[in-house]
C-alpha atoms as a PDB file:
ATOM      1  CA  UNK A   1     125.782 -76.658 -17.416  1.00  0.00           C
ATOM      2  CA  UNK A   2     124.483 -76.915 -13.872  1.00  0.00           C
ATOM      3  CA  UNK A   3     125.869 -75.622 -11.163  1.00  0.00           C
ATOM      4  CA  UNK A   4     128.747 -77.443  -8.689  1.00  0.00           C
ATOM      5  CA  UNK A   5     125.488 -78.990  -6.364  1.00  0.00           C
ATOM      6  CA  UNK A   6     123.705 -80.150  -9.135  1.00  0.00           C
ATOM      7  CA  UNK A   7     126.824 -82.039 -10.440  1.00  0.00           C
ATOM      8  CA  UNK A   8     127.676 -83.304  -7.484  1.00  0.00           C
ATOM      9  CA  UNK A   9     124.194 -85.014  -6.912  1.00  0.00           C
ATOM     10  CA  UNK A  10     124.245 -86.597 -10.209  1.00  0.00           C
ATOM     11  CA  UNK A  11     127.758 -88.074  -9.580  1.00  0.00           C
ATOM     12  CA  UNK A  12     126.530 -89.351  -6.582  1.00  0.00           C
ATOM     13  CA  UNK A  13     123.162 -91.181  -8.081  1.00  0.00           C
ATOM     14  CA  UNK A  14     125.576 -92.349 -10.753  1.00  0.00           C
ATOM     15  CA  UNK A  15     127.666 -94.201  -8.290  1.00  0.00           C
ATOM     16  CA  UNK A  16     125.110 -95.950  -6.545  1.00  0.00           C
ATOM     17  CA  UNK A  17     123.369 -96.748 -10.143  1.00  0.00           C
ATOM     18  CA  UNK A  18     119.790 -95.231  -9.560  1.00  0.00           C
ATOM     19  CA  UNK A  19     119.097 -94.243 -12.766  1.00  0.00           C
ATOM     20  CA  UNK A  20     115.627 -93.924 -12.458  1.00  0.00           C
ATOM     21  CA  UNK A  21     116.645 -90.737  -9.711  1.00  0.00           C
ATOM     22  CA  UNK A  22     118.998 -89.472 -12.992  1.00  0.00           C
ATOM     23  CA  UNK A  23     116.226 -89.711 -15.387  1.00  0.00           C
ATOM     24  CA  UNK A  24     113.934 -87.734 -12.639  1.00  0.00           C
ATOM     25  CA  UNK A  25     116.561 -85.129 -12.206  1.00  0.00           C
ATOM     26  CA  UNK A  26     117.380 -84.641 -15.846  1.00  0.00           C
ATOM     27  CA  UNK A  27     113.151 -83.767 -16.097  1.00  0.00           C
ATOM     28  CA  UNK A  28     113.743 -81.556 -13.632  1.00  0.00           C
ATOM     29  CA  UNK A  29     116.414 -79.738 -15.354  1.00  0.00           C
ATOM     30  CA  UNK A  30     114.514 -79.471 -18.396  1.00  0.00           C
ATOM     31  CA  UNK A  31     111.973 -77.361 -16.466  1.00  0.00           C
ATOM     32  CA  UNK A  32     114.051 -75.267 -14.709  1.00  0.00           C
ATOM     33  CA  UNK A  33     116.031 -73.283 -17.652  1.00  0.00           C
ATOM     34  CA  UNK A  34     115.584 -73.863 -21.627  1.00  0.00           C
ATOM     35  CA  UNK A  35     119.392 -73.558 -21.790  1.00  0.00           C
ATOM     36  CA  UNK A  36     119.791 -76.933 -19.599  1.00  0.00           C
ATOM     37  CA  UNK A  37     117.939 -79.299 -22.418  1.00  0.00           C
ATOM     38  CA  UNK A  38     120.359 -80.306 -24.666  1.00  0.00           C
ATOM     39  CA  UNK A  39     122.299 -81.482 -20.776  1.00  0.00           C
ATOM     40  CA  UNK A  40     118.993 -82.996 -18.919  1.00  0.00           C
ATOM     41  CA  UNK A  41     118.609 -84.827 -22.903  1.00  0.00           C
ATOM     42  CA  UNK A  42     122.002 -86.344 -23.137  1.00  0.00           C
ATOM     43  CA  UNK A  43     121.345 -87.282 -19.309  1.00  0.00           C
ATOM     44  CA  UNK A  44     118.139 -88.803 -19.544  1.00  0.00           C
ATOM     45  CA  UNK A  45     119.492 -90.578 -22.698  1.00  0.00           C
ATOM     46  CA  UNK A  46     122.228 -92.338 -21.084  1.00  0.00           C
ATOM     47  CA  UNK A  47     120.393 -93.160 -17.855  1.00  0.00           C
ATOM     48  CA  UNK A  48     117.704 -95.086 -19.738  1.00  0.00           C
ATOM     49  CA  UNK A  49     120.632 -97.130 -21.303  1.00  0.00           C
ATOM     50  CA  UNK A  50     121.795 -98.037 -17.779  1.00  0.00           C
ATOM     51  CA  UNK A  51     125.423 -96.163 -18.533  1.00  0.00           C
ATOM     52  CA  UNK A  52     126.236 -95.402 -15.220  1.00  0.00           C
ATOM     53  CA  UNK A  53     129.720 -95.879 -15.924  1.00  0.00           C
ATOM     54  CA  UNK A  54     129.697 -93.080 -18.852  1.00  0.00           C
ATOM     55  CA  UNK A  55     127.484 -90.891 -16.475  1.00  0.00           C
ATOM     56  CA  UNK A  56     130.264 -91.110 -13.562  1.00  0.00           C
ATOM     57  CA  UNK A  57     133.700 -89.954 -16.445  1.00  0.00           C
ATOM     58  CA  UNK A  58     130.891 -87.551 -17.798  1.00  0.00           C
ATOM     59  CA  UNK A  59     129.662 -85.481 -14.973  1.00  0.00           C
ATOM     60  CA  UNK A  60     133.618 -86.468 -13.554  1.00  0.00           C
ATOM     61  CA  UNK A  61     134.880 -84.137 -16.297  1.00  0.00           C
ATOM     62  CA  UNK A  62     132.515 -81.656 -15.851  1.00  0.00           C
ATOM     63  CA  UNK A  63     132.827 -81.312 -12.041  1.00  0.00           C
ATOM     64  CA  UNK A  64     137.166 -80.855 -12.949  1.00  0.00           C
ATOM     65  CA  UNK A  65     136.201 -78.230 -15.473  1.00  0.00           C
ATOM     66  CA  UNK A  66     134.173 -76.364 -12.440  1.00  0.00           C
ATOM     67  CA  UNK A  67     136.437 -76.490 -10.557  1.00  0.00           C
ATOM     68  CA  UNK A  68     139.085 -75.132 -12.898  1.00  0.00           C
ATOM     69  CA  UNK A  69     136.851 -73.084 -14.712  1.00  0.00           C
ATOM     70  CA  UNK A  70     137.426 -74.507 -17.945  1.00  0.00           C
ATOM     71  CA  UNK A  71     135.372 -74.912 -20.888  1.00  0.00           C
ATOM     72  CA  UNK A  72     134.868 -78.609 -20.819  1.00  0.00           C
ATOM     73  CA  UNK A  73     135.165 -80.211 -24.128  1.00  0.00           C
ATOM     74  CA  UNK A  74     132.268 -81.550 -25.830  1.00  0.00           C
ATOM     75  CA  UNK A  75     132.497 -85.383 -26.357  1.00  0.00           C
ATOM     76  CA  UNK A  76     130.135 -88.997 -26.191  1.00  0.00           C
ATOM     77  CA  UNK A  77     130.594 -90.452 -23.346  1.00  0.00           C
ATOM     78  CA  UNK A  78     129.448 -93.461 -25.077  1.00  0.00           C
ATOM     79  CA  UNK A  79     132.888 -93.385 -27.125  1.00  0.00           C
ATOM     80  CA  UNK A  80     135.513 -96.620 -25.707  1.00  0.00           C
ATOM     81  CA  UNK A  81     132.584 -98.360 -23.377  1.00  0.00           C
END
């Protein structure tokens, strides 16, 4: 997962709906570490289907689980939209 910055830049292009800034920064995480592709996939997946909504409770949970230092639990965020 990327770090607390990251996540808080992608919440924030989430909430004002540019996707096409999502999809850019999910390339770049691709690039930066192997380990970051199966995130910067999911990412780039659900910008291009315009789910800003599922991209907001997504990177949401993940910025709670920082924060807390939890493991946070694998899920769709596609599931109940």
């Amino acid at each position: 997962m990327p770090g607390s910055q990251e996540l808080e830049l992608l919440y924030e292009l989430a909430r004002i709906g540019n996707m096409r800034s999502i999809g850019e920064r999910a390339d770049h995480l691709a690039g930066l570490d192997p380990r970051y592709q199966p995130f910067a996939h999911r990412l780039r997946e659900l910008a291009q289907r315009f789910q800003s909504r599922a991209i907001l409770e997504w990177i949401s949970e993940l910025r709670r689980a920082d924060i807390d230092g939890a493991t946070p639990a694998v899920r769709d965020p596609t599931v109940g939209l």
